[in-house]
Protein backbone atom coordinates (compact mmCIF):
# COMPACT_ATOMS: atom_id res chain seq x y z
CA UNK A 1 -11.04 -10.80 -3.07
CA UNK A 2 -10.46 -14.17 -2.11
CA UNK A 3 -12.85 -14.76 1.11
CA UNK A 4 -9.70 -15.51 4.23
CA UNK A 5 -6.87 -15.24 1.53
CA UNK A 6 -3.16 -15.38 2.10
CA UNK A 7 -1.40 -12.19 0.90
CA UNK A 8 -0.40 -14.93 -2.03
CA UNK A 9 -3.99 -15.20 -2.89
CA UNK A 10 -4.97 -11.52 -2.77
CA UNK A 11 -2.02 -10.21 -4.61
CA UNK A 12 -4.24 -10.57 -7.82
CA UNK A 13 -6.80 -8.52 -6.54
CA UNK A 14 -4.37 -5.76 -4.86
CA UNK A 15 -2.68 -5.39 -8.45
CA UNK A 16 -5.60 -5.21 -9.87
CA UNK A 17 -7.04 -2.49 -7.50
CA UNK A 18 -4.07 -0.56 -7.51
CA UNK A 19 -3.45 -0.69 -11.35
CA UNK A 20 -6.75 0.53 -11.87
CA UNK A 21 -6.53 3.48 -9.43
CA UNK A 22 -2.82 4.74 -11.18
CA UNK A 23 -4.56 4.35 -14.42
CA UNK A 24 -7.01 6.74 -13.93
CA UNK A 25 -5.32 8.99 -10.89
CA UNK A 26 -1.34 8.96 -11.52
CA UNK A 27 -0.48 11.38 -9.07
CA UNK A 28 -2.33 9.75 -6.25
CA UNK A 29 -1.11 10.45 -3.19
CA UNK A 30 -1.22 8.63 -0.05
CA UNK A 31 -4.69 8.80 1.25
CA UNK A 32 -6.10 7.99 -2.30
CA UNK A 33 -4.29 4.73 -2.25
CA UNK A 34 -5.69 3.64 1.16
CA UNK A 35 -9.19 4.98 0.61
CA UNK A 36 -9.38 2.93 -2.35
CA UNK A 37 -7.77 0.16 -0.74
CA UNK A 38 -10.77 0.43 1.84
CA UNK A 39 -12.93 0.97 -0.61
CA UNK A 40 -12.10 -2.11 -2.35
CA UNK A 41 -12.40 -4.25 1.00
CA UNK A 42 -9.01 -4.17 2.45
CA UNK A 43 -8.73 -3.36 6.21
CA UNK A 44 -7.17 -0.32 6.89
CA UNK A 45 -6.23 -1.28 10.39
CA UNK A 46 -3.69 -3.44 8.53
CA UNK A 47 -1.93 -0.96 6.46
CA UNK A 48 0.91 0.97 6.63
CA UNK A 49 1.66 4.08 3.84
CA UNK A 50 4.85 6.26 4.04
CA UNK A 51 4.75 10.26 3.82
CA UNK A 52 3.33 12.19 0.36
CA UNK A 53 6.23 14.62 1.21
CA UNK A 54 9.92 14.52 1.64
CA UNK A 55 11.16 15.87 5.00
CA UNK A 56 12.01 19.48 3.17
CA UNK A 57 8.82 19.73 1.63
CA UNK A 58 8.82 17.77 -1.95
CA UNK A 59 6.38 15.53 -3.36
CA UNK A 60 7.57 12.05 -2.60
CA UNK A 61 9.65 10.17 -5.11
CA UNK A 62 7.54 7.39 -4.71
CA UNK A 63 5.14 6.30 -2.05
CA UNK A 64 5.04 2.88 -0.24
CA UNK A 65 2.44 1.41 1.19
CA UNK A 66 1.21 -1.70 2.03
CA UNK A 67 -1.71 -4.63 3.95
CA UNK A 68 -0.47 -6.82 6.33
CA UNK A 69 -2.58 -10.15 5.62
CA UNK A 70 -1.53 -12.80 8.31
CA UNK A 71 2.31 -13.21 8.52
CA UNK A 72 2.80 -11.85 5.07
CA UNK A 73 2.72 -8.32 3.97
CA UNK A 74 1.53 -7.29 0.42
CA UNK A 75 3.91 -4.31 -0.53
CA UNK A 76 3.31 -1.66 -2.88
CA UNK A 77 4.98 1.28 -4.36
CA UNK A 78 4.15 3.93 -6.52
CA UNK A 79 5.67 7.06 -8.43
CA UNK A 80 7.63 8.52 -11.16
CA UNK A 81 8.98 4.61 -12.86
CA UNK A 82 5.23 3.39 -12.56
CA UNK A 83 3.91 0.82 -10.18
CA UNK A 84 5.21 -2.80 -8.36
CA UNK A 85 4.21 -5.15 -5.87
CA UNK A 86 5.50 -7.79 -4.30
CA UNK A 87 4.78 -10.53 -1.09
CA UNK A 88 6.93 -10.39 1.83
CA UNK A 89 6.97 -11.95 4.96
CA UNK A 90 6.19 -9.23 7.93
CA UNK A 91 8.59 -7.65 9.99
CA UNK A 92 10.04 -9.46 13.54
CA UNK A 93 8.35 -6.55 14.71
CA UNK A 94 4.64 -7.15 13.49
CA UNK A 95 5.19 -4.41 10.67
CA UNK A 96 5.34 -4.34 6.75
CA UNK A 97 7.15 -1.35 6.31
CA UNK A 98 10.90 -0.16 7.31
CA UNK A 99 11.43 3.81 8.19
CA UNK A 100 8.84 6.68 8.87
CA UNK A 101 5.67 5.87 8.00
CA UNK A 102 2.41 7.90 8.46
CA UNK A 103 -0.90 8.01 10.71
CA UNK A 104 -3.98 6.34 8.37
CA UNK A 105 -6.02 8.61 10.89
CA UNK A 106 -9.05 9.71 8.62
């Protein structure tokens, strides 16, 4: 990690952390990508990760998730066509992520 990085800076790092967690878990769901997010020194008051289950009851296509580092948000998503990332400037309304997302409450 880059010590008071822009999302720029840290996207490195966040690839690199989230490549590594795919590699050896590629069915993680939800919770594993934040805990090792946390794990790996992001804050997890600044992330946002949609649902591990469709609203019937499936496993997720793919799972979104992301850190919101300043005005920028570094995005991620994961599931069946792999894993990409990408830097975006954060929502008018503070957020990273459009739709439902879930409670990080653990």
């Amino acid at each position: 990690m880059v010590a008071n990085g822009t999302a720029e800076q840290e996207k490195p790092f966040f690839d690199q952390v989230n490549g590594k967690l795919f590699a050896s878990n590629g069915s993680a769901n939800g919770r594993d990508i934040i805990d090792n997010l946390v794990a790996s020194g992001f804050v997890k008051a600044d992330m946002q990760v949609t649902p591990d289950k469709t609203s019937i009851g499936g496993n997720a296509d793919s799972i979104l998730f992301s850190v919101k580092i300043g005005d920028s948000c570094l995005l991620g998503q994961h599931g069946g066509a792999g894993y990409e990332s990408s830097v975006q400037k954060a929502l008018a309304n503070g957020t990273c992520l459009i739709g439902k997302t879930r409670p990080i409450d653990w």
